[in-house]
Each structure stands twice: as structure tokens, then as C-alpha cells.
PDB file of N, CA and C in Angstrom:
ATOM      1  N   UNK A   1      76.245-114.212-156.392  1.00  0.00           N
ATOM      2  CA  UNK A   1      76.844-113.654-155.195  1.00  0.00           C
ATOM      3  C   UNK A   1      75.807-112.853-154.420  1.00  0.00           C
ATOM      4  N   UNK A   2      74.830-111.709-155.123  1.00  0.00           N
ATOM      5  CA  UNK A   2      73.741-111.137-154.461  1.00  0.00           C
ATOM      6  C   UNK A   2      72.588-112.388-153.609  1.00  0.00           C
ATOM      7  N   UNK A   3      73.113-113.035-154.502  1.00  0.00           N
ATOM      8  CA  UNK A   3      71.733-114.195-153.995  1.00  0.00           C
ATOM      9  C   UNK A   3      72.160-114.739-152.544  1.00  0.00           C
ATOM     10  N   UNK A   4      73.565-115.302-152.872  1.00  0.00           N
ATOM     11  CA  UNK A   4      74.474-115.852-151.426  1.00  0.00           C
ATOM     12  C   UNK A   4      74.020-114.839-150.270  1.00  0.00           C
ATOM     13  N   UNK A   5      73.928-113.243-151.002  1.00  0.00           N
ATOM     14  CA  UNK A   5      74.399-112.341-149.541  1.00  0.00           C
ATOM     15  C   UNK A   5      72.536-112.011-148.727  1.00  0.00           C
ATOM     16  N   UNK A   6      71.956-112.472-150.026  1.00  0.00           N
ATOM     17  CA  UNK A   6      70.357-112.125-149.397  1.00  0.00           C
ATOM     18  C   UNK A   6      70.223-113.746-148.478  1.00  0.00           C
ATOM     19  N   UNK A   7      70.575-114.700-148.903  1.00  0.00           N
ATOM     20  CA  UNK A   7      70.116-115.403-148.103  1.00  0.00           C
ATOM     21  C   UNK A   7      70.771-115.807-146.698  1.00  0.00           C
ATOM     22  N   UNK A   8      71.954-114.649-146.683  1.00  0.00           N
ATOM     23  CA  UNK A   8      72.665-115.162-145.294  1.00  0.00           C
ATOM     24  C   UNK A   8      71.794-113.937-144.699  1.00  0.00           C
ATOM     25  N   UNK A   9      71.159-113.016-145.203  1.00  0.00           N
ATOM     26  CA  UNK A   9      70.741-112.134-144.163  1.00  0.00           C
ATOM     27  C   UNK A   9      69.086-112.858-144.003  1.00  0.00           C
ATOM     28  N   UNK A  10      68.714-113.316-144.833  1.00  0.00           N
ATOM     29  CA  UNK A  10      67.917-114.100-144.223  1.00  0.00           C
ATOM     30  C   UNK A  10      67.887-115.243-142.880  1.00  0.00           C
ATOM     31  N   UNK A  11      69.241-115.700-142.732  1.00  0.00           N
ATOM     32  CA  UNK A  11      69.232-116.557-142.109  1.00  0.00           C
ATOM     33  C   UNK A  11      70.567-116.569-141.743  1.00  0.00           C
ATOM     34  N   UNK A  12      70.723-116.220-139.992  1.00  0.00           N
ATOM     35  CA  UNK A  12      72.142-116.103-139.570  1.00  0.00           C
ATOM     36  C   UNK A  12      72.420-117.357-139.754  1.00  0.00           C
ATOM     37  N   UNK A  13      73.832-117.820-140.952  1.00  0.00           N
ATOM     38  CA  UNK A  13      74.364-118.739-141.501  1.00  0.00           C
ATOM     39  C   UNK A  13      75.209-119.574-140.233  1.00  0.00           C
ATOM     40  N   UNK A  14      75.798-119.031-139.085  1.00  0.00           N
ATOM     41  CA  UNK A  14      76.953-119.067-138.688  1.00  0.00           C
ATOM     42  C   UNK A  14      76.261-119.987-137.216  1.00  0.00           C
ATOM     43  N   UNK A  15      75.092-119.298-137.125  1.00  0.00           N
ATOM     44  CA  UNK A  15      74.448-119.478-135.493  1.00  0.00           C
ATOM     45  C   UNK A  15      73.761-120.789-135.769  1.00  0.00           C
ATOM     46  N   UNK A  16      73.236-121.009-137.134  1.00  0.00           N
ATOM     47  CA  UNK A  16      72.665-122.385-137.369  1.00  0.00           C
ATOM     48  C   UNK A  16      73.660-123.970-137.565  1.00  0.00           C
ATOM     49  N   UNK A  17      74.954-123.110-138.331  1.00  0.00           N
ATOM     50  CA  UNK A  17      75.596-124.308-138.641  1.00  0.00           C
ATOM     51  C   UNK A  17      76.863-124.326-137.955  1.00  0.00           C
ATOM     52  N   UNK A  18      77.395-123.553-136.717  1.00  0.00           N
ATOM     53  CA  UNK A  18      78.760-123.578-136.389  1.00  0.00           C
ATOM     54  C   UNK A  18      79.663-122.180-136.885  1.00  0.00           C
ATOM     55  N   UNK A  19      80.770-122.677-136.622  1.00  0.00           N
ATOM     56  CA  UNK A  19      81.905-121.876-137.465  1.00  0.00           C
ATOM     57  C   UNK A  19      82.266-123.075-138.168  1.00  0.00           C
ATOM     58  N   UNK A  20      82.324-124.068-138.873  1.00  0.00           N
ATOM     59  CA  UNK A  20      82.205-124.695-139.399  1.00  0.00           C
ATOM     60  C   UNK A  20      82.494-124.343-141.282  1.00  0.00           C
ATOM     61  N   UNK A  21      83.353-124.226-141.562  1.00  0.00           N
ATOM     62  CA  UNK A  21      83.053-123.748-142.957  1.00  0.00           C
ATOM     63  C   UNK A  21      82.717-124.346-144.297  1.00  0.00           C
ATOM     64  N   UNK A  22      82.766-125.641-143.885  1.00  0.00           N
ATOM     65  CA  UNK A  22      82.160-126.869-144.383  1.00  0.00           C
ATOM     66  C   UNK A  22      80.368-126.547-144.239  1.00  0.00           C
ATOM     67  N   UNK A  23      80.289-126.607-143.156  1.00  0.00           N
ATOM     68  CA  UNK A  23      78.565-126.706-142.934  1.00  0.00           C
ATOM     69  C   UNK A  23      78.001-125.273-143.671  1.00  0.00           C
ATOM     70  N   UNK A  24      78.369-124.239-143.627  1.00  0.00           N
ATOM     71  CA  UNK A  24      78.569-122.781-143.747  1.00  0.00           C
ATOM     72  C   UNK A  24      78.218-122.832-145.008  1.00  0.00           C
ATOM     73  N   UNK A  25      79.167-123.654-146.052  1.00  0.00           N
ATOM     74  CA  UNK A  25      79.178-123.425-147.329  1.00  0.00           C
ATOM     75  C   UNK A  25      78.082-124.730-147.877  1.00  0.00           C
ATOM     76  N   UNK A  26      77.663-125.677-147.980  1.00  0.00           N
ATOM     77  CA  UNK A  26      76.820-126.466-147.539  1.00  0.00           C
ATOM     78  C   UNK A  26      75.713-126.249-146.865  1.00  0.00           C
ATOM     79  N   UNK A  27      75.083-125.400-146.314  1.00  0.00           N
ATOM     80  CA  UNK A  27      74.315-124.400-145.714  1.00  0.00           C
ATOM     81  C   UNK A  27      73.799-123.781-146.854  1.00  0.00           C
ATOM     82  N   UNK A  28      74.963-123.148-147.334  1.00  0.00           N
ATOM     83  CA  UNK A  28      74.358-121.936-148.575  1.00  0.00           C
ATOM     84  C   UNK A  28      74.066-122.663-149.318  1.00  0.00           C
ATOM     85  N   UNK A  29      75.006-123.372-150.236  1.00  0.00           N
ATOM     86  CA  UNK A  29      74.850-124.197-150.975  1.00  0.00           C
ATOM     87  C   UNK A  29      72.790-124.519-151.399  1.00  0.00           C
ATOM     88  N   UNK A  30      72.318-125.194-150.412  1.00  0.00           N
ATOM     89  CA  UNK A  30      71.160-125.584-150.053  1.00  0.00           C
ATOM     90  C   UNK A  30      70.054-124.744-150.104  1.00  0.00           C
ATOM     91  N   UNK A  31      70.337-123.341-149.051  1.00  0.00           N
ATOM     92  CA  UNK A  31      69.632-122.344-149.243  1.00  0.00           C
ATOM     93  C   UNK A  31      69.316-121.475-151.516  1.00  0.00           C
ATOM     94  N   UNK A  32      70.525-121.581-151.246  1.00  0.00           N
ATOM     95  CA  UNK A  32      70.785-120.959-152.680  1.00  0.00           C
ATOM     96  C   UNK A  32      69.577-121.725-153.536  1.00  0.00           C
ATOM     97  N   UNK A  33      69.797-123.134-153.946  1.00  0.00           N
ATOM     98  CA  UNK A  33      68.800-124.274-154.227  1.00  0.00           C
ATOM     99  C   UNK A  33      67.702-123.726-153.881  1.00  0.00           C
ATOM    100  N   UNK A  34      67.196-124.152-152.324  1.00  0.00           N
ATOM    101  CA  UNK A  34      65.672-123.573-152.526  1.00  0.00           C
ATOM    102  C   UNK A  34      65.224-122.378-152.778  1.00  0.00           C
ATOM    103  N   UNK A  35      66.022-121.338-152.850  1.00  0.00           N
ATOM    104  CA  UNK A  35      65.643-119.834-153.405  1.00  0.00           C
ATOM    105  C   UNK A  35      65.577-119.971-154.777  1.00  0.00           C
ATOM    106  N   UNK A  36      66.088-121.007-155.602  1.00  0.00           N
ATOM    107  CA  UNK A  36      65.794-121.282-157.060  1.00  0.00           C
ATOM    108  C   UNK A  36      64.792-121.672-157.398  1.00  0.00           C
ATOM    109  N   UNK A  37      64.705-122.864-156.764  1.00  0.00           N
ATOM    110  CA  UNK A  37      63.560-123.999-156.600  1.00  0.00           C
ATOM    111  C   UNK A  37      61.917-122.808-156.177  1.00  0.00           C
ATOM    112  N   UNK A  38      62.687-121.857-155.243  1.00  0.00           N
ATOM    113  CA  UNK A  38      60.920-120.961-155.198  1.00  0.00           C
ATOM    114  C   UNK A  38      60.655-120.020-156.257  1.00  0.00           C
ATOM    115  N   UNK A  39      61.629-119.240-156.538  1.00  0.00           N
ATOM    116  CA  UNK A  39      61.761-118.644-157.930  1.00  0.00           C
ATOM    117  C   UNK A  39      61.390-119.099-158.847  1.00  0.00           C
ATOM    118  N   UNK A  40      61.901-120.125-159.225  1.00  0.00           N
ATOM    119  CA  UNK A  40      61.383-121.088-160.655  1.00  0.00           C
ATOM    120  C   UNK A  40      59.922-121.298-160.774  1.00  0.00           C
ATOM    121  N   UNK A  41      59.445-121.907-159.760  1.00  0.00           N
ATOM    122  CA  UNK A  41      57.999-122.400-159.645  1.00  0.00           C
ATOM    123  C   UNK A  41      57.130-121.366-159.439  1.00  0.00           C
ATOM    124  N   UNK A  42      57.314-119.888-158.956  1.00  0.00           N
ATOM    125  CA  UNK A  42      56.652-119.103-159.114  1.00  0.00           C
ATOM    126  C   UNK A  42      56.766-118.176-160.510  1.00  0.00           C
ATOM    127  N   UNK A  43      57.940-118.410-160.994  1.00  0.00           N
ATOM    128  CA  UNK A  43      57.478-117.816-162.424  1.00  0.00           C
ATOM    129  C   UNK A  43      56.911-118.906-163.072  1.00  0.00           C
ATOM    130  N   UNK A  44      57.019-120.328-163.221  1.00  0.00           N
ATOM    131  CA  UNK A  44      55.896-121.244-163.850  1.00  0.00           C
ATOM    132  C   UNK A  44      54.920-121.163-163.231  1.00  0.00           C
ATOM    133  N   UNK A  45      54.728-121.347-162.244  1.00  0.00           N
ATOM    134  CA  UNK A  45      53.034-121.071-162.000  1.00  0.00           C
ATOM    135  C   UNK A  45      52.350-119.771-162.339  1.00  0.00           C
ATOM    136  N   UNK A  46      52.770-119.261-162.345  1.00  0.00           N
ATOM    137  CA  UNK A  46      52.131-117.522-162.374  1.00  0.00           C
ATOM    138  C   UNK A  46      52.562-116.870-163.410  1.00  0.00           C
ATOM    139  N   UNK A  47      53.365-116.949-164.542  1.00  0.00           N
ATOM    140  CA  UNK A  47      53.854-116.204-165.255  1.00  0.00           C
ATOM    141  C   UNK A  47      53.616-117.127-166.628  1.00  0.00           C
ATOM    142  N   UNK A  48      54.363-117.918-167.217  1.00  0.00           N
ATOM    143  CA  UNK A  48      54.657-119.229-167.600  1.00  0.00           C
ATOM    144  C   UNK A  48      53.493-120.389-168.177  1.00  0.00           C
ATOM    145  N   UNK A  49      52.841-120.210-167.043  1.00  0.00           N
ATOM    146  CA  UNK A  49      52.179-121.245-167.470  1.00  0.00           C
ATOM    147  C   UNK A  49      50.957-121.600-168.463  1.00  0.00           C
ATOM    148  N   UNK A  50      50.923-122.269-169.161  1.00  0.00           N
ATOM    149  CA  UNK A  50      50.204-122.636-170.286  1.00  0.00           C
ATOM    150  C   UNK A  50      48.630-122.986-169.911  1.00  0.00           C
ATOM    151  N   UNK A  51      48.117-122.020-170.381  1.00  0.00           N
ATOM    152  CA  UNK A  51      46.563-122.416-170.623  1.00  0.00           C
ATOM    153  C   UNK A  51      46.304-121.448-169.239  1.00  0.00           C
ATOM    154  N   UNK A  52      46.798-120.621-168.789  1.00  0.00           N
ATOM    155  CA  UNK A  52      46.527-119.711-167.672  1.00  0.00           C
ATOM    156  C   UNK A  52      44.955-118.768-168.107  1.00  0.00           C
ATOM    157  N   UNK A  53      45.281-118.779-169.139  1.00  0.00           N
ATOM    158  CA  UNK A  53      43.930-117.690-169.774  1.00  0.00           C
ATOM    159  C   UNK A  53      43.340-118.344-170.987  1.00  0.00           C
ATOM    160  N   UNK A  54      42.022-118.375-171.294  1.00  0.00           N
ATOM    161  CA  UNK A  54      40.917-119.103-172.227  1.00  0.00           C
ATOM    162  C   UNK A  54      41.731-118.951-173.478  1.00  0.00           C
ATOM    163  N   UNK A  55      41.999-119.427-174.506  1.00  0.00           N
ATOM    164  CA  UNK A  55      42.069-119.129-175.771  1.00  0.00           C
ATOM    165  C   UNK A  55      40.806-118.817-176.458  1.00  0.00           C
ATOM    166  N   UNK A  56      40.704-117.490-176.816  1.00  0.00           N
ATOM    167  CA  UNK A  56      39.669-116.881-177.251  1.00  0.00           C
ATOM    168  C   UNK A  56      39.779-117.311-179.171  1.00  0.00           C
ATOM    169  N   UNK A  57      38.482-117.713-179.435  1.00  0.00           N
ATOM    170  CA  UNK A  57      38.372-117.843-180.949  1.00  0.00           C
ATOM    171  C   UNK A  57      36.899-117.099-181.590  1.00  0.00           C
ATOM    172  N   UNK A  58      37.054-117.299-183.380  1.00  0.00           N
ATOM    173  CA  UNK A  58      35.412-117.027-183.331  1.00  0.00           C
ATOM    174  C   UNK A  58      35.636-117.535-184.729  1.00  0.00           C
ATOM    175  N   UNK A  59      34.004-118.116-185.221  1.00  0.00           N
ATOM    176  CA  UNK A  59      33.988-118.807-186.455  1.00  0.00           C
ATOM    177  C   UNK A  59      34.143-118.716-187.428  1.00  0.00           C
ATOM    178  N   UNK A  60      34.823-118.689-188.470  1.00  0.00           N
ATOM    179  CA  UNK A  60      34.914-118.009-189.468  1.00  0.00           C
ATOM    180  C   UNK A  60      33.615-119.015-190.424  1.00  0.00           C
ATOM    181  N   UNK A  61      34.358-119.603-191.607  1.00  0.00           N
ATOM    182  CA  UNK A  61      33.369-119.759-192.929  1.00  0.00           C
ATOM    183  C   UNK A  61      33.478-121.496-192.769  1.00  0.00           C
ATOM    184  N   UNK A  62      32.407-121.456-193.071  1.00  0.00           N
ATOM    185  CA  UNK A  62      31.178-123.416-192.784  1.00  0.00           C
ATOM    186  C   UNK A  62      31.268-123.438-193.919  1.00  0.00           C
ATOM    187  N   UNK A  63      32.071-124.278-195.149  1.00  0.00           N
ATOM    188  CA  UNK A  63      31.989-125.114-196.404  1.00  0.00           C
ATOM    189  C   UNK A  63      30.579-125.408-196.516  1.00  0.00           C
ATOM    190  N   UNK A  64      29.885-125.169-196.899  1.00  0.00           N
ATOM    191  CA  UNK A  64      27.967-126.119-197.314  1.00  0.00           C
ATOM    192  C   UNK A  64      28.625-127.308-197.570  1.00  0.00           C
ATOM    193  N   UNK A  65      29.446-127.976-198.034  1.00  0.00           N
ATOM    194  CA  UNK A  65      29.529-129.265-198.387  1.00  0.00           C
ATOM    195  C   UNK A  65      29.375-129.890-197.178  1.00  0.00           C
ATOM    196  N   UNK A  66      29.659-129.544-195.936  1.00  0.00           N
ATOM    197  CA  UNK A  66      29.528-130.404-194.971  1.00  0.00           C
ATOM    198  C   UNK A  66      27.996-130.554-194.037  1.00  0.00           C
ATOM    199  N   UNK A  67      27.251-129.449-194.732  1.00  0.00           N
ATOM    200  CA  UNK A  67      25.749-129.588-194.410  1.00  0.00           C
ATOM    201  C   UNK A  67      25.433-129.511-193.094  1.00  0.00           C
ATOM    202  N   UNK A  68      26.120-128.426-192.924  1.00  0.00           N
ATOM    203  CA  UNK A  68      26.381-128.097-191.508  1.00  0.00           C
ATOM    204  C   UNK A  68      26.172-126.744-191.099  1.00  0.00           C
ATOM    205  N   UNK A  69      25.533-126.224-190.140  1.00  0.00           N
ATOM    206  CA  UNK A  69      25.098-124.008-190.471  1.00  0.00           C
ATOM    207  C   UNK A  69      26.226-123.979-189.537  1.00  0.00           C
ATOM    208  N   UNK A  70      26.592-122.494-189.185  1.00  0.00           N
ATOM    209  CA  UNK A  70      27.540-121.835-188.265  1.00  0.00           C
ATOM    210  C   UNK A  70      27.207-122.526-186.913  1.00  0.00           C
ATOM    211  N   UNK A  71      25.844-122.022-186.386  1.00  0.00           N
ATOM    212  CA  UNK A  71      25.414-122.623-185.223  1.00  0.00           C
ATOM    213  C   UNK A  71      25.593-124.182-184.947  1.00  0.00           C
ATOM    214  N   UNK A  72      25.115-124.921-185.614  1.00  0.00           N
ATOM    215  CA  UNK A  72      25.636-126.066-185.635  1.00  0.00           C
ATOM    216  C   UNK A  72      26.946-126.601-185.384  1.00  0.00           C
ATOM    217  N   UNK A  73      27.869-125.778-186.193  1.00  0.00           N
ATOM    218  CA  UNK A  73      29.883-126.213-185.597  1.00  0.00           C
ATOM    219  C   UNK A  73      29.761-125.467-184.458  1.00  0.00           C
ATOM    220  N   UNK A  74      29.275-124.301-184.468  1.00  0.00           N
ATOM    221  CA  UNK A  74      29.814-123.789-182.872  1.00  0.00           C
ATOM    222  C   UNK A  74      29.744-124.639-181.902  1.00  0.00           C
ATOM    223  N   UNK A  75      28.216-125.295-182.043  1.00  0.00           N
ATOM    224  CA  UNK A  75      27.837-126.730-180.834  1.00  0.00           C
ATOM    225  C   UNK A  75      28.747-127.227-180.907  1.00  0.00           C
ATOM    226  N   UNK A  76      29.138-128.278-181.636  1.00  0.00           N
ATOM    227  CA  UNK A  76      30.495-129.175-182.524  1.00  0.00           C
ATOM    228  C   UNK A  76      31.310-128.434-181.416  1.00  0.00           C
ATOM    229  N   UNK A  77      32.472-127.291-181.462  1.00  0.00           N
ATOM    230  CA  UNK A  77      32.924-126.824-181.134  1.00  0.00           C
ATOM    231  C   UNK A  77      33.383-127.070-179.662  1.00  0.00           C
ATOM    232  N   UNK A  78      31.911-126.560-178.788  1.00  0.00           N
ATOM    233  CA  UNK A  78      31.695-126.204-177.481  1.00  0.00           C
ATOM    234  C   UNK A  78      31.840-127.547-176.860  1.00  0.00           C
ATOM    235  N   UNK A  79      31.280-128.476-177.867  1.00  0.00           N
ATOM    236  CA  UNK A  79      31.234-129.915-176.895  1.00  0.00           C
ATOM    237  C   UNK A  79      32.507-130.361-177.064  1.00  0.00           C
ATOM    238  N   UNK A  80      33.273-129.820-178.192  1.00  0.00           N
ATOM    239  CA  UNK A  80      35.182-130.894-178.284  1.00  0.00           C
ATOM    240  C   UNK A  80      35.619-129.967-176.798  1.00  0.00           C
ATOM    241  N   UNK A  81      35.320-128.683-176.804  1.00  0.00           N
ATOM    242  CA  UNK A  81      35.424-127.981-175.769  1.00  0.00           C
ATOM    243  C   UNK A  81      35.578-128.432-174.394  1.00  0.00           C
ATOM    244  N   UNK A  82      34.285-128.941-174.201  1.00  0.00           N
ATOM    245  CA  UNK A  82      33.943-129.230-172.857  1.00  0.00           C
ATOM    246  C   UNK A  82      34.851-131.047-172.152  1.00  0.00           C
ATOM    247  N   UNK A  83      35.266-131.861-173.280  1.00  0.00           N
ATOM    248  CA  UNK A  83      36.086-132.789-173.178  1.00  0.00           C
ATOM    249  C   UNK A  83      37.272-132.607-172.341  1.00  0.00           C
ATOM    250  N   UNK A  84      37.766-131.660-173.017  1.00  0.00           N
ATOM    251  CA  UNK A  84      39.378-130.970-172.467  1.00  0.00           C
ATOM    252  C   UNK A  84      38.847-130.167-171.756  1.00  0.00           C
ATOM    253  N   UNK A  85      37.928-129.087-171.177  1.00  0.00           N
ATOM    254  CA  UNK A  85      37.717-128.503-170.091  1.00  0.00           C
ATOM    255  C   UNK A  85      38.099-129.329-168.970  1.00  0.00           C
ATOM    256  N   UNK A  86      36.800-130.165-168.813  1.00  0.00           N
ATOM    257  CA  UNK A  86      36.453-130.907-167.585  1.00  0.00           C
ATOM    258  C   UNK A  86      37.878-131.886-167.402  1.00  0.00           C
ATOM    259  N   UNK A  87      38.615-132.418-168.347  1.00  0.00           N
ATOM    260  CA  UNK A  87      39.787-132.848-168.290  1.00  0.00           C
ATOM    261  C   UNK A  87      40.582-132.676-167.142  1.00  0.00           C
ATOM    262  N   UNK A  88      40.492-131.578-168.216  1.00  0.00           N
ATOM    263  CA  UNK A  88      41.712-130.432-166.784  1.00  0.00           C
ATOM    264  C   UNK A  88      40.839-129.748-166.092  1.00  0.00           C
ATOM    265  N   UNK A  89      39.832-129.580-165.594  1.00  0.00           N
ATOM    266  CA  UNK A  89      39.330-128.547-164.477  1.00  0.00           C
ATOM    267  C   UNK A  89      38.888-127.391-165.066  1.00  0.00           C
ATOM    268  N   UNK A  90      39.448-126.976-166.105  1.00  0.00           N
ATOM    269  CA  UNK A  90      39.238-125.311-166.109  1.00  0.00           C
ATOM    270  C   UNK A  90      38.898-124.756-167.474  1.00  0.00           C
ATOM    271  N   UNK A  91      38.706-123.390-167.572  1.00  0.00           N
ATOM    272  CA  UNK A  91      38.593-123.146-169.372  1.00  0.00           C
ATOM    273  C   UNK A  91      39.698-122.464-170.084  1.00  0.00           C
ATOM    274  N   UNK A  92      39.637-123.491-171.416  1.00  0.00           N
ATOM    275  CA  UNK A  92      40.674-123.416-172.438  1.00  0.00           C
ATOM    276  C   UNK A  92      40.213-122.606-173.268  1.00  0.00           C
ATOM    277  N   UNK A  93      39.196-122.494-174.151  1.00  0.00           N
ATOM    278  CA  UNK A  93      38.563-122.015-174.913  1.00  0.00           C
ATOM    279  C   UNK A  93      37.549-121.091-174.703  1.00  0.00           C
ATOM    280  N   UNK A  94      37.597-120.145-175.354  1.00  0.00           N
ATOM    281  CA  UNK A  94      36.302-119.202-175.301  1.00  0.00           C
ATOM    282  C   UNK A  94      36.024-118.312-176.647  1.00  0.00           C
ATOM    283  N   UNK A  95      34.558-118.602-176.987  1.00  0.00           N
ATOM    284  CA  UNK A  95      34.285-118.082-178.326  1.00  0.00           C
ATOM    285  C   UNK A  95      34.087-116.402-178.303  1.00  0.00           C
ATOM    286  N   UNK A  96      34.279-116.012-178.968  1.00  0.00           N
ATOM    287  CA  UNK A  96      34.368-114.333-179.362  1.00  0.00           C
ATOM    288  C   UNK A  96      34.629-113.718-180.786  1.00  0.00           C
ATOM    289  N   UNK A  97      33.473-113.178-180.804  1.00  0.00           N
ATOM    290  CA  UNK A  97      32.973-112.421-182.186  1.00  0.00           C
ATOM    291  C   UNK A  97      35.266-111.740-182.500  1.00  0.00           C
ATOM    292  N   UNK A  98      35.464-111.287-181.519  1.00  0.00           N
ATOM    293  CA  UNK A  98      36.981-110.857-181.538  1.00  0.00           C
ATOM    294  C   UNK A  98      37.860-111.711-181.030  1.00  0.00           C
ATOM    295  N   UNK A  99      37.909-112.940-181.335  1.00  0.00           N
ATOM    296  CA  UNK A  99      38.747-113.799-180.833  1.00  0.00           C
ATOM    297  C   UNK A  99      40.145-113.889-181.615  1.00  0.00           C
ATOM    298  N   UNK A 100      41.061-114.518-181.126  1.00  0.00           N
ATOM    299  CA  UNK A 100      42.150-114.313-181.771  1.00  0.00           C
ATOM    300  C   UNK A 100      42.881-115.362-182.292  1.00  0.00           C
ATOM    301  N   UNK A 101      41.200-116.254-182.495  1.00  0.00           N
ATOM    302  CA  UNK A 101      41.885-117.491-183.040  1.00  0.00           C
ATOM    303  C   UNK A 101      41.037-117.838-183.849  1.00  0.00           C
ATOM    304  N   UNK A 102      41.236-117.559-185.423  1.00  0.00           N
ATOM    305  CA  UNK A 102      39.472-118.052-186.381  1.00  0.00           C
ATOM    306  C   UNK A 102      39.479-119.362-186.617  1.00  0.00           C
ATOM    307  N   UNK A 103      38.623-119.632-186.192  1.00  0.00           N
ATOM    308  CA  UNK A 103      38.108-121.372-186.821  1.00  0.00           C
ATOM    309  C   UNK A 103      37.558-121.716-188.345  1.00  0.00           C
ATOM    310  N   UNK A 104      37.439-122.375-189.159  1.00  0.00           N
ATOM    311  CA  UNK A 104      36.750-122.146-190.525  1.00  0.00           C
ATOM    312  C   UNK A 104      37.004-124.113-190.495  1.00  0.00           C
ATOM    313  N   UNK A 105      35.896-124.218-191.237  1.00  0.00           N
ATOM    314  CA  UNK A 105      35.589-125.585-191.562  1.00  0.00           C
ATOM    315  C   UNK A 105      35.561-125.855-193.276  1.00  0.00           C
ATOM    316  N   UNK A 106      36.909-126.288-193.756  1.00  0.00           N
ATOM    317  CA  UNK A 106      37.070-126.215-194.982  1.00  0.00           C
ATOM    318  C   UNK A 106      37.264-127.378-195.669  1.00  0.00           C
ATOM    319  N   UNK A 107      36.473-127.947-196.477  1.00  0.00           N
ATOM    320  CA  UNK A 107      36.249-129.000-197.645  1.00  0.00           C
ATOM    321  C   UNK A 107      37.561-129.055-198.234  1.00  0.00           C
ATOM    322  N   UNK A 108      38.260-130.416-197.943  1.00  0.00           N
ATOM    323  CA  UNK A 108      39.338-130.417-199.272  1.00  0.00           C
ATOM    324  C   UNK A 108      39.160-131.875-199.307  1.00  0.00           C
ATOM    325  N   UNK A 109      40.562-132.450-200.251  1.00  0.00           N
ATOM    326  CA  UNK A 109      40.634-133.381-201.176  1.00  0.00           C
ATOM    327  C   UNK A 109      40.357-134.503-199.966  1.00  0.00           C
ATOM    328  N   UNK A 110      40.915-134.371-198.310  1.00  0.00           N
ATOM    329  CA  UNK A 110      40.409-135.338-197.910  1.00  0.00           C
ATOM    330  C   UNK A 110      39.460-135.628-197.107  1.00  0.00           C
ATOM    331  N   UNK A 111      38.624-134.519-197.119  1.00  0.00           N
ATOM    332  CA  UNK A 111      37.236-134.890-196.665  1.00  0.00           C
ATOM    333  C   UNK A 111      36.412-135.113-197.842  1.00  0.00           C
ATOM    334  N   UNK A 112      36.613-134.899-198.863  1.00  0.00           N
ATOM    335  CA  UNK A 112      36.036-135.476-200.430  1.00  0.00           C
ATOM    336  C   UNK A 112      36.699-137.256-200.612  1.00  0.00           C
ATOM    337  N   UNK A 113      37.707-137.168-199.811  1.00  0.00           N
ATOM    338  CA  UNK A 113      38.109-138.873-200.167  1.00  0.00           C
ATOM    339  C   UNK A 113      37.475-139.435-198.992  1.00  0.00           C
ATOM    340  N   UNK A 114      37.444-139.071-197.966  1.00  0.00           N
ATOM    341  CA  UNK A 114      36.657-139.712-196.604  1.00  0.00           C
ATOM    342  C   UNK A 114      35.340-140.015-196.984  1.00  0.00           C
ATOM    343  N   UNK A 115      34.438-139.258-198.231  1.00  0.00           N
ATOM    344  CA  UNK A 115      32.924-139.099-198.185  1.00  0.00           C
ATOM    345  C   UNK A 115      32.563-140.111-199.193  1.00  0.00           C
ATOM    346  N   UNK A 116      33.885-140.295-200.022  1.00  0.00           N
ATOM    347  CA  UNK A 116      33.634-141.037-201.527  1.00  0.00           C
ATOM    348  C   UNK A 116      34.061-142.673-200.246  1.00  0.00           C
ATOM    349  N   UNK A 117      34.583-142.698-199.815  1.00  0.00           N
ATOM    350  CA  UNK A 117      35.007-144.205-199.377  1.00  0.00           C
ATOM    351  C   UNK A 117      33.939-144.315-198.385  1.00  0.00           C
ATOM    352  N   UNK A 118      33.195-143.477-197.774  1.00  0.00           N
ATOM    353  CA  UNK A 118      32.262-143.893-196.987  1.00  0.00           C
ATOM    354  C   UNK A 118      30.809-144.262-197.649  1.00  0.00           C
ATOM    355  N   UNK A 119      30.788-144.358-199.006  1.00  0.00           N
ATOM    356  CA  UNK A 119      29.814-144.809-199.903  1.00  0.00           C
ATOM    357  C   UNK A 119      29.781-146.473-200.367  1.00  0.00           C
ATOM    358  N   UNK A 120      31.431-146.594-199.994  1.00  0.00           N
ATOM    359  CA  UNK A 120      31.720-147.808-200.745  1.00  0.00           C
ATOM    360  C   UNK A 120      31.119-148.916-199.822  1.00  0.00           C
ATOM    361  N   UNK A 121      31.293-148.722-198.519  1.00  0.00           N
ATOM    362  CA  UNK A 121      30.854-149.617-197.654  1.00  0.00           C
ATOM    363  C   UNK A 121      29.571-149.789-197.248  1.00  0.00           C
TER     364      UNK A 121
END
């Protein structure tokens, strides 16, 4: 109802569509809609929306089994990085000693079965 009464003072309802109370209400009707329709999309765009700010991470612990130093995954890292950057335009990721997302590169049963079958061939 607040919404109905802001948008008739936005817009003399009566002078655009008649006395008409068909058009009147149909009028609002419409208005009401696009005052949603701008609402909505400005809290998704601006509030809402996903990937608005970098996801900050930082490295935690490199398994030696994968024969790989810290510096080395970070590269690893930066370049899966830069795939989905340029994707979308913008940055997703960002590394930081305080990031709030730890990465760790950890040896289990199936990167030990990936390494044993990649012998066989």
C-alpha cells in the first residue's frame, strides 16, 4: 500500500490515464512492477551479487610427494586464476598471507592411484 501511495505521488495517476478506474488501477498495477523490477536489480547488482569482491586465499602445506615447492603451486594457482579472470572480465581471486581461504595440496589414496596407473602405460 506505501508503495501504491509513493508511486502515485510520483506520478499524477489520474492526469495520465483518465478518470478511468480501469486504466488507474492498471496504471499502478505496472508502475508497482517496475518499482520492483528497479529494486530487485539494484539489490542484485550492488548488494547480492556474487564475485563482487576477490576471494582472498593463502597457501597453506605442499605434500613433497608432489615435487612441487610453495612457489611453484602459487604459479599453478595464479594461472587456474587467470582462466576464470579473463573469462569473466574481472578478479576472483587474490592471494594473501591473511586470506580467508587456505589452499593446501594434499597427497591421498587418489593421487597415489593416479601416479601408480600412470606407470602402467
Amino acid at each position: 500500500a506505501r508503495l501504491a501511495q509513493l508511486v502515485e505521488h510520483l506520478i499524477d495517476v489520474e492526469r495520465v490515464t483518465g478518470s478511468n478506474p480501469v486504466s488507474r488501477t492498471r496504471m499502478k498495477k505496472y508502475l508497482v512492477a517496475l518499482v520492483i523490477v528497479a529494486v530487485g536489480s539494484h539489490i542484485y547488482l550492488y548488494e547480492i551479487t556474487p564475485c563482487r569482491r576477490p576471494i582472498t586465499y593463502s597457501i597453506g602445506s605442499v605434500d613433497a610427494r608432489f615435487n612441487i615447492d610453495q612457489k611453484e603451486f602459487s604459479l599453478a594457482i595464479e594461472e587456474a586464476e587467470a582462466v576464470w579472470e579473463k573469462a569473466l572480465g574481472k578478479e576472483l581471486f587474490k592471494e594473501d598471507p591473511k586470506g580467508k581461504m587456505l589452499v593446501n595440496l594434499v597427497y591421498d589414496e587418489r593421487q597415489a592411484t593416479t601416479d601408480k596407473n600412470s606407470t602402467l602405460f
